[in-house]
C-alpha atoms as a PDB file:
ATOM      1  CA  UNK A   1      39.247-114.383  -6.623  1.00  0.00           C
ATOM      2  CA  UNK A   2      35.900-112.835  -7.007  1.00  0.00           C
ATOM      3  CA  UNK A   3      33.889-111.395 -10.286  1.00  0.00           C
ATOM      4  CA  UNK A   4      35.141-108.240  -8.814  1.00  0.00           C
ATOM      5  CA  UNK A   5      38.211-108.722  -9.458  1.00  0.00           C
ATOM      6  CA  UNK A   6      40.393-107.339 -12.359  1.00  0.00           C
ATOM      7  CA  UNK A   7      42.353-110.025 -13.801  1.00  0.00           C
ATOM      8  CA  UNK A   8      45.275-108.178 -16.210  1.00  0.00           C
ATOM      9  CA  UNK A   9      48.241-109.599 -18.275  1.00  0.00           C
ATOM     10  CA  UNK A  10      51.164-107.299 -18.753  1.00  0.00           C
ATOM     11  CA  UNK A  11      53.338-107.490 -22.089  1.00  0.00           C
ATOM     12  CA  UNK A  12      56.505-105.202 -21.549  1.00  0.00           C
ATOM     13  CA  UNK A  13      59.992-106.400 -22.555  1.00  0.00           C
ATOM     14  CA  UNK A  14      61.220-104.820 -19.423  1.00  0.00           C
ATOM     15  CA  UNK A  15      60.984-107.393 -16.318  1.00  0.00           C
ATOM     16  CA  UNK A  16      61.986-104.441 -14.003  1.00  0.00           C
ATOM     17  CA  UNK A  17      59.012-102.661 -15.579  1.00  0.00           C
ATOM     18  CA  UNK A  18      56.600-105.039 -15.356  1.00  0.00           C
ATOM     19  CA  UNK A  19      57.776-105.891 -11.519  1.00  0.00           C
ATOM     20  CA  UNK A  20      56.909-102.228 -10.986  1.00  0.00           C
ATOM     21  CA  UNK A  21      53.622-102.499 -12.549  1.00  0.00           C
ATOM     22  CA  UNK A  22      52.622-106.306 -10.671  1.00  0.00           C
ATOM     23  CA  UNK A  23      53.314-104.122  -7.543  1.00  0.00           C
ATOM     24  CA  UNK A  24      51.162-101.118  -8.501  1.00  0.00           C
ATOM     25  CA  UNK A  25      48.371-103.190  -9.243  1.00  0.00           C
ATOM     26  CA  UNK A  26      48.317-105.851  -6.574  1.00  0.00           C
ATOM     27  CA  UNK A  27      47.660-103.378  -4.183  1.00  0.00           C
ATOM     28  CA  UNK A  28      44.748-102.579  -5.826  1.00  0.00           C
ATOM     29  CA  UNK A  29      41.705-104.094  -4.160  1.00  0.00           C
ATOM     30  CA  UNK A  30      40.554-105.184  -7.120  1.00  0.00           C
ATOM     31  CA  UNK A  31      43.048-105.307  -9.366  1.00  0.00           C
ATOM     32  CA  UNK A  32      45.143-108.343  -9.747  1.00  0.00           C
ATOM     33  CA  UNK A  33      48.332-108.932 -12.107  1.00  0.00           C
ATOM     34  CA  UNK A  34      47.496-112.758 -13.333  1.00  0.00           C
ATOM     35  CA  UNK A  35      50.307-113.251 -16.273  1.00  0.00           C
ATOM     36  CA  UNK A  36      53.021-111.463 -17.382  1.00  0.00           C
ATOM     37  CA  UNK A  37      54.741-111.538 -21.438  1.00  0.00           C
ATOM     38  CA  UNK A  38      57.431-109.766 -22.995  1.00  0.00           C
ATOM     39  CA  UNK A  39      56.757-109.705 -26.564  1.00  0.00           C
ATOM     40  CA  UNK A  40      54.107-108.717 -28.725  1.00  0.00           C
ATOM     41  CA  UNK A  41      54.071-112.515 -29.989  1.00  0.00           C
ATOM     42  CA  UNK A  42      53.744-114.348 -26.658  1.00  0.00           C
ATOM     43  CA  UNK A  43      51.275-111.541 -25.669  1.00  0.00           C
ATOM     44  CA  UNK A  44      48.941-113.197 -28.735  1.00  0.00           C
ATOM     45  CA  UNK A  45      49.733-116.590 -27.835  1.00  0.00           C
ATOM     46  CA  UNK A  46      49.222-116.455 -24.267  1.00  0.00           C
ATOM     47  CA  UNK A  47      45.629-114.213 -24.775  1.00  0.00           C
ATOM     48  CA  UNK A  48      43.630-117.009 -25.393  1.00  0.00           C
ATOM     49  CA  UNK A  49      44.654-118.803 -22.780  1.00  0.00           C
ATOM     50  CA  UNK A  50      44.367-116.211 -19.984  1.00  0.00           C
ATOM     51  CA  UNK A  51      41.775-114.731 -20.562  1.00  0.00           C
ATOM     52  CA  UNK A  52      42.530-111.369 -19.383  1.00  0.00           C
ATOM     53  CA  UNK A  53      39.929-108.975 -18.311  1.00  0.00           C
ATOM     54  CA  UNK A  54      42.313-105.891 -19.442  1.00  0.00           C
ATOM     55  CA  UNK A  55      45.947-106.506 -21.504  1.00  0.00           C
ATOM     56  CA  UNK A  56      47.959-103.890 -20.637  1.00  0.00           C
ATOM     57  CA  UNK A  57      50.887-103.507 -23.138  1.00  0.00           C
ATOM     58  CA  UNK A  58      53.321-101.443 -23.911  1.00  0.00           C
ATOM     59  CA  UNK A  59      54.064-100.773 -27.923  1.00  0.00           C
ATOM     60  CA  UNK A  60      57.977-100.576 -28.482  1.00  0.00           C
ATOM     61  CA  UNK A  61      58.765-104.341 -28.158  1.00  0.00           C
ATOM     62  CA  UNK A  62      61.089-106.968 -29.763  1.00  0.00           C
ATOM     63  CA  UNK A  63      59.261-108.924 -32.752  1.00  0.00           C
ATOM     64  CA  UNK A  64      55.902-107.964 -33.978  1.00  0.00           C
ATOM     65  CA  UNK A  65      56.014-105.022 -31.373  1.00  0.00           C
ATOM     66  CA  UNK A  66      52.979-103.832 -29.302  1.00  0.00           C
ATOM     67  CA  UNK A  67      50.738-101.879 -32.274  1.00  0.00           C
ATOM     68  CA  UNK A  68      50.584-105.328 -34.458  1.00  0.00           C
ATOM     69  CA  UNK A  69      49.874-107.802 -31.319  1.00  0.00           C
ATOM     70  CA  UNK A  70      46.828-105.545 -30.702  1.00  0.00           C
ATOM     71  CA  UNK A  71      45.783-106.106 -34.745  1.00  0.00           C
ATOM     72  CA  UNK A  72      46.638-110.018 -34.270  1.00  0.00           C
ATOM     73  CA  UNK A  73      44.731-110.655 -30.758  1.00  0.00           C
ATOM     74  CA  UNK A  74      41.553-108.317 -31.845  1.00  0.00           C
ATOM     75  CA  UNK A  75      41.452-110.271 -35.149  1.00  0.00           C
ATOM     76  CA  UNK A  76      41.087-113.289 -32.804  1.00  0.00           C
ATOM     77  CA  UNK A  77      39.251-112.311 -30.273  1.00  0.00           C
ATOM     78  CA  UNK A  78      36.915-109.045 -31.029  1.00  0.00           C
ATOM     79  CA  UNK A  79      35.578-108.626 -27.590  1.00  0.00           C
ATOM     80  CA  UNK A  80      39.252-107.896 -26.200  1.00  0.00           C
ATOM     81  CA  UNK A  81      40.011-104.893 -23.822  1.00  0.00           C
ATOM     82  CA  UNK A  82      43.141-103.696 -24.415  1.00  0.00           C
ATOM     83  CA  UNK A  83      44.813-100.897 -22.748  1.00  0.00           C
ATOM     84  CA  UNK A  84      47.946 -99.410 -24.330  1.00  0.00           C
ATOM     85  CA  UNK A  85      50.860 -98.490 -21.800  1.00  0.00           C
ATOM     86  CA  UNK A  86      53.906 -96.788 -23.603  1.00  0.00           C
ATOM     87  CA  UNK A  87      56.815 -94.323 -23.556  1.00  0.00           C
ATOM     88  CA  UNK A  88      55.216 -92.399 -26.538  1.00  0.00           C
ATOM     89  CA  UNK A  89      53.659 -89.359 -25.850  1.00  0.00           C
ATOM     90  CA  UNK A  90      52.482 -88.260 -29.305  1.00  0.00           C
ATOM     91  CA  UNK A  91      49.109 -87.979 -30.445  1.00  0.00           C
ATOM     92  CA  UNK A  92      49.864 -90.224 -33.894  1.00  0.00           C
ATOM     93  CA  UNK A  93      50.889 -93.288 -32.115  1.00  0.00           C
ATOM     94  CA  UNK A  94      47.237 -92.834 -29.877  1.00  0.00           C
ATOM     95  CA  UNK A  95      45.406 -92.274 -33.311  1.00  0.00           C
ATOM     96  CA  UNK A  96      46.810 -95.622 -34.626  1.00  0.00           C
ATOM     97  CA  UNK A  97      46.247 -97.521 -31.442  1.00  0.00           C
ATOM     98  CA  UNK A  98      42.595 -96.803 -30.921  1.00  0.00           C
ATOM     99  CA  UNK A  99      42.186 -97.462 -35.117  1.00  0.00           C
ATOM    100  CA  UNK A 100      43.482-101.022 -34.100  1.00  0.00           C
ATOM    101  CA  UNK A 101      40.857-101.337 -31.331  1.00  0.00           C
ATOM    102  CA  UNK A 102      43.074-100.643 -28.295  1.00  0.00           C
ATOM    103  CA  UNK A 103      39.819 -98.808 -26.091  1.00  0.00           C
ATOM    104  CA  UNK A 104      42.998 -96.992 -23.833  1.00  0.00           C
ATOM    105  CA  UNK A 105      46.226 -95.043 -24.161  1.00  0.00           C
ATOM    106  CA  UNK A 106      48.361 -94.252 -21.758  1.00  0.00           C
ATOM    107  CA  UNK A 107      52.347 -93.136 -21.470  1.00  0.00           C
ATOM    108  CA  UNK A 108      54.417 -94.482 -18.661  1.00  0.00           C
ATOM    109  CA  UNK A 109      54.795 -90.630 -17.219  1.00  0.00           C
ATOM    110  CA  UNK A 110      51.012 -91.145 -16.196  1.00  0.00           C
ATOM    111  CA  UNK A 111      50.512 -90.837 -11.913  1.00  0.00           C
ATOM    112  CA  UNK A 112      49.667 -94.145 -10.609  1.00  0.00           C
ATOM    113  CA  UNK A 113      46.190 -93.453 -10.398  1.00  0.00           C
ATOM    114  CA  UNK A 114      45.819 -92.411 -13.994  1.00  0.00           C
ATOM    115  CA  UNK A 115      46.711 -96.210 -14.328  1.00  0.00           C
ATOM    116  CA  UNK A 116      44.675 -97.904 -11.961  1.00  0.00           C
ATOM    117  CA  UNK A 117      41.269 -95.665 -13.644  1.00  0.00           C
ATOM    118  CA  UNK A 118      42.593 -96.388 -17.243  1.00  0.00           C
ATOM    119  CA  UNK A 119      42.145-100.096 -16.301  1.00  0.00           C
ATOM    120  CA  UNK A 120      38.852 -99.768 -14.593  1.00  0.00           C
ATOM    121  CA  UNK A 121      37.116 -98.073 -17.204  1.00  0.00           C
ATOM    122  CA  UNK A 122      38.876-100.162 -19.911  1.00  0.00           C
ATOM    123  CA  UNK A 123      37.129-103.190 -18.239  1.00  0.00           C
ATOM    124  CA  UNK A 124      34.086-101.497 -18.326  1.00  0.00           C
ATOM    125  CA  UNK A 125      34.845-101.112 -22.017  1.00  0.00           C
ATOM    126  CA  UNK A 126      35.071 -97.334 -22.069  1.00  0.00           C
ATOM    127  CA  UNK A 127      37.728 -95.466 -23.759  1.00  0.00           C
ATOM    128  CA  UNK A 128      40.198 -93.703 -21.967  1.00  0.00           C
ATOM    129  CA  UNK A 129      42.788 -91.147 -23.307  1.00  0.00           C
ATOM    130  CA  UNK A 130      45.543 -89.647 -20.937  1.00  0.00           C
ATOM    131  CA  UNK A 131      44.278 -85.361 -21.007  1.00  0.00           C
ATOM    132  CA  UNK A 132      47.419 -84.804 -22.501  1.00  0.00           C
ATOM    133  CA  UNK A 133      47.505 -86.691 -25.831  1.00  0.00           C
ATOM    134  CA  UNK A 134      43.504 -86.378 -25.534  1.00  0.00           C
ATOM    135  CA  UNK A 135      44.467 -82.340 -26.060  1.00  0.00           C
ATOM    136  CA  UNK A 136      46.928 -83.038 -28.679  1.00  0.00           C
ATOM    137  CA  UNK A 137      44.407 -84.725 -30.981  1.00  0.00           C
ATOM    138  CA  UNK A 138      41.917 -82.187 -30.937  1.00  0.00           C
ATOM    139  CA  UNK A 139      43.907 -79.138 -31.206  1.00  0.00           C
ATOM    140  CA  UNK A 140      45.543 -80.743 -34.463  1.00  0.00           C
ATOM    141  CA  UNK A 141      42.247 -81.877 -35.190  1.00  0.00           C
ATOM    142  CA  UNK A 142      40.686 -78.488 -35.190  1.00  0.00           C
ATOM    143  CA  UNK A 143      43.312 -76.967 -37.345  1.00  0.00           C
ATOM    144  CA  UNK A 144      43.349 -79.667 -39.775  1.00  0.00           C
ATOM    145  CA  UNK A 145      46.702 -80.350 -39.100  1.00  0.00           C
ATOM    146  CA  UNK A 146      47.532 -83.188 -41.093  1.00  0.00           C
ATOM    147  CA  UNK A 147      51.452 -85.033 -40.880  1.00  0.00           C
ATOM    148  CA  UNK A 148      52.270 -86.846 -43.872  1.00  0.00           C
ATOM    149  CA  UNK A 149      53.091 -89.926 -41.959  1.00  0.00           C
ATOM    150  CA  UNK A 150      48.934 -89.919 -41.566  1.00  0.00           C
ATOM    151  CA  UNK A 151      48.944 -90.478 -45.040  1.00  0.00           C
ATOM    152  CA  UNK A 152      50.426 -94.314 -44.642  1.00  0.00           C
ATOM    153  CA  UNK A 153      48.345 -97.660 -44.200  1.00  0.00           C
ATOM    154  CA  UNK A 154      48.707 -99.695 -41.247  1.00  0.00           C
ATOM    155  CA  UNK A 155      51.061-101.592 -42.699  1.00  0.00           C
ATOM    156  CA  UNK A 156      52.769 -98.980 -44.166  1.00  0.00           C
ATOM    157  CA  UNK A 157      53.518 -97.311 -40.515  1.00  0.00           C
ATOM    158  CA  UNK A 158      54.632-100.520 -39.143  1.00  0.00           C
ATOM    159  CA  UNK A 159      57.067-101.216 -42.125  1.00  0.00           C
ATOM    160  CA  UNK A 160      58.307 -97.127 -41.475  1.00  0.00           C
ATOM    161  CA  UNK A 161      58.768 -97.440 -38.223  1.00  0.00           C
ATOM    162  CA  UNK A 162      60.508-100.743 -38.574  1.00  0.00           C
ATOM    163  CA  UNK A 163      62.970 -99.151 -41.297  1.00  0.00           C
ATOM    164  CA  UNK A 164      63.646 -96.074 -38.605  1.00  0.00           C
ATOM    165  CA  UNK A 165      64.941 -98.555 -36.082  1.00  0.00           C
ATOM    166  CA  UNK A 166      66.934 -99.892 -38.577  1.00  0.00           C
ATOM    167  CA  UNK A 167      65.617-103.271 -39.603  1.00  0.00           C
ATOM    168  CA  UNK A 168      66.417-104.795 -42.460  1.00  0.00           C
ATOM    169  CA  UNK A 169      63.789-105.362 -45.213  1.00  0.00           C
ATOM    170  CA  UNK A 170      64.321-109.214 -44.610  1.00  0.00           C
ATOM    171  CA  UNK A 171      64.380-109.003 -41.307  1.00  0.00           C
ATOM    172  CA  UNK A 172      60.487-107.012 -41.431  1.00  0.00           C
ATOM    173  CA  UNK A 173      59.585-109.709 -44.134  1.00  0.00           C
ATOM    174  CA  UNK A 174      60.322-112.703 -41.363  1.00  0.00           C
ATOM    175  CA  UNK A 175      58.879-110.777 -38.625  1.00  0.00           C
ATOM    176  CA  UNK A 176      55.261-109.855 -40.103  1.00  0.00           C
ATOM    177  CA  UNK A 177      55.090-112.973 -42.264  1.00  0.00           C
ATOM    178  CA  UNK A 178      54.934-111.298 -45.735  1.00  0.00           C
ATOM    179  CA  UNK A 179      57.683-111.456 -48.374  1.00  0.00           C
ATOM    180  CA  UNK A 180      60.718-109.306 -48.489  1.00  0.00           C
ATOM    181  CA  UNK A 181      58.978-108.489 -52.362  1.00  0.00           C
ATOM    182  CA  UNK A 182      56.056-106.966 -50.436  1.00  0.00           C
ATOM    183  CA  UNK A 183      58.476-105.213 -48.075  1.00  0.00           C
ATOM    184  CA  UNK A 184      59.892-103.571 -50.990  1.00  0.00           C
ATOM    185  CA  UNK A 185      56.810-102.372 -52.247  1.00  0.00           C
ATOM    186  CA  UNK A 186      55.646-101.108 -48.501  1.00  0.00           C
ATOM    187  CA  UNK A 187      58.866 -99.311 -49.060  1.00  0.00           C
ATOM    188  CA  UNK A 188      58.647 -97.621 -52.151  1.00  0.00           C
ATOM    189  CA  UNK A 189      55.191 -96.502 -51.465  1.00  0.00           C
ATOM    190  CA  UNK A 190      56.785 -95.206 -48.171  1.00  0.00           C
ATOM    191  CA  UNK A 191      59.308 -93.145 -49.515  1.00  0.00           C
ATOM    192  CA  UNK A 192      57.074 -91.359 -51.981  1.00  0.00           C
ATOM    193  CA  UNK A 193      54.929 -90.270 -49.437  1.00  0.00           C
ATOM    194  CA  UNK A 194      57.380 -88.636 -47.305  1.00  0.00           C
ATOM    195  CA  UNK A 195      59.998 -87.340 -49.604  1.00  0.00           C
ATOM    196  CA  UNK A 196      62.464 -89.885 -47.749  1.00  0.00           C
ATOM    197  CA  UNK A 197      65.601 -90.843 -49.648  1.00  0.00           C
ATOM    198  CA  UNK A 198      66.560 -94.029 -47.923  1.00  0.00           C
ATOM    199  CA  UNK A 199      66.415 -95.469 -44.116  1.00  0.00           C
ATOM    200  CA  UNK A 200      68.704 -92.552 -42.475  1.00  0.00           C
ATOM    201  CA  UNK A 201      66.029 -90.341 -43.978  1.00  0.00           C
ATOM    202  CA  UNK A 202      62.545 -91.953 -42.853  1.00  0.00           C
ATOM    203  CA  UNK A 203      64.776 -92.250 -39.009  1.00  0.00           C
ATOM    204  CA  UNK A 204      64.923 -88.303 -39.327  1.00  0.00           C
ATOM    205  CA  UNK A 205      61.363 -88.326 -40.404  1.00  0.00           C
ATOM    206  CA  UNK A 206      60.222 -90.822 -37.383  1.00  0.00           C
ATOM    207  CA  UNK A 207      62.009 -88.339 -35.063  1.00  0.00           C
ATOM    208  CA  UNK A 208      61.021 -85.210 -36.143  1.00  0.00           C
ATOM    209  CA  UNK A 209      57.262 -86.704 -35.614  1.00  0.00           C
ATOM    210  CA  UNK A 210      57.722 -87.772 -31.738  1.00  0.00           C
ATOM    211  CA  UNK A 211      57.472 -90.699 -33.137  1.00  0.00           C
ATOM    212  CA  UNK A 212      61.410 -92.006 -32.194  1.00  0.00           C
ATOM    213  CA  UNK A 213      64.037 -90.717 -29.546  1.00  0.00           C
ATOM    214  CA  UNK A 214      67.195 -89.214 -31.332  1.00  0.00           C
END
C-alpha cells in the first residue's frame, strides 16, 4: 500500500452490510477496506490501533450505538475523520452528528459514488453532507423551524432515543457508564421537554421526528 491509499474501518452490525461495502470500496483504486467492527464499542477500541484514514460507521448499533462511539473516539483522538453511514435520512440526526465532530453524513440510499466522494473528501478533512439532508437543514433553518427534541443535550438525545427503543433505565445506566439515578434525572428532564408521558410516548415522539421506523 501506498500514501495514496485510503485505509477505512467499517463499524456496521450487519456483516452482509459491511461485505457489501468491503466490495464497493476495494474496487476503488485507492480505497482500501483495512478492518471491519460491529459495535460502536469495538469501533473505539479498535481506532487506536488501526489507525484509519476515514471510519465509516453507521449510527443504529447494539451498545453505545454509532452517535456516542463518535463522542468517545474524538475525545481520544481529535484529529479523527469520521464519516457517518446510516439508514436515517433526517436532518436532526445530521445536526447531532456533525456537533459530535463526524466531518460526513451519509444514508445508505446514497449511489455508490456519493460514497466513494464522501470518503475522499472526508480524508481530505472536508465536510460532506448528502444534497438531500444538506436541503433539509437549511430550509428548516431559514424558517426557524425549531423541533422540541432540539431542545435536549447530548446526553439527553441519547438517553431519548434509548427509551424509544425500549431500553430499560438500567440497562442505559450499564451501557453509557452513568448511574441508573442519573438516568432518571436524563429522564425527567426528557419528559418535560416534550410533553411525553412515559416510554410509549417519547417512541411516538421519536417517530413522528424521522427519527425511528414505526
Amino acid at each position: 500500500m501506498t500514501d495514496a491509499i485510503i485505509k477505512v474501518m467499517l463499524a456496521d452490525d450487519h456483516a452482509v452490510v459491511r461485505m457489501g461495502f468491503r466490495l464497493l470500496l476495494d474496487a476503488s483504486p485507492d480505497i482500501r477496506v483495512v478492518a471491519e467492527v460491529e459495535s460502536g464499542e469495538e469501533a473505539v477500541k479498535r481506532f487506536p490501533e488501526v489507525r484509519p484514514d476515514v471510519l465509516v460507521l453507521d449510527l443504529s448499533m447494539p451498545g453505545i450505538g454509532g452517535l456516542e462511539a463518535v463522542s468517545r473516539i474524538l475525545a481520544r483522538e481529535s484529529t479523527a475523520r469520521i464519516l457517518v453511514l446510516t439508514a436515517h435520512e433526517d436532518a436532526m440526526h445530521a445536526k447531532r452528528v456533525l456537533k459530535a465532530g463526524a466531518l460526513g453524513y451519509l444514508s445508505k440510499r446514497g449511489a455508490a459514488e456519493e460514497l466513494i466522494q464522501a470518503i475522499r473528501m472526508v480524508r481530505q478533512g472536508r465536510t460532506f453532507l448528502e444534497p438531500a439532508i444538506a436541503q433539509q437543514m437549511a430550509v428548516q433553518q431559514l424558517s426557524g423551524e425549531r423541533s422540541p427534541v432540539e431542545t435536549l443535550s447530548e446526553k439527553e438525545f441519547k438517553v431519548f432515543l434509548a427509551l424509544a427503543k425500549g431500553q430499560s433505565v438500567a440497562d442505559i445506566a450499564q451501557v453509557m457508564s452513568l448511574s441508573p439515578r442519573t438516568i432518571g434525572t436524563h429522564l425527567y428532564n426528557i419528559k418535560q421537554k416534550l410533553g411525553a408521558a412515559n416510554s410509549a410516548e417519547l417512541a411516538i415522539v421519536a417517530m413522528r421526528h424521522g427519527l425511528m421506523d414505526p
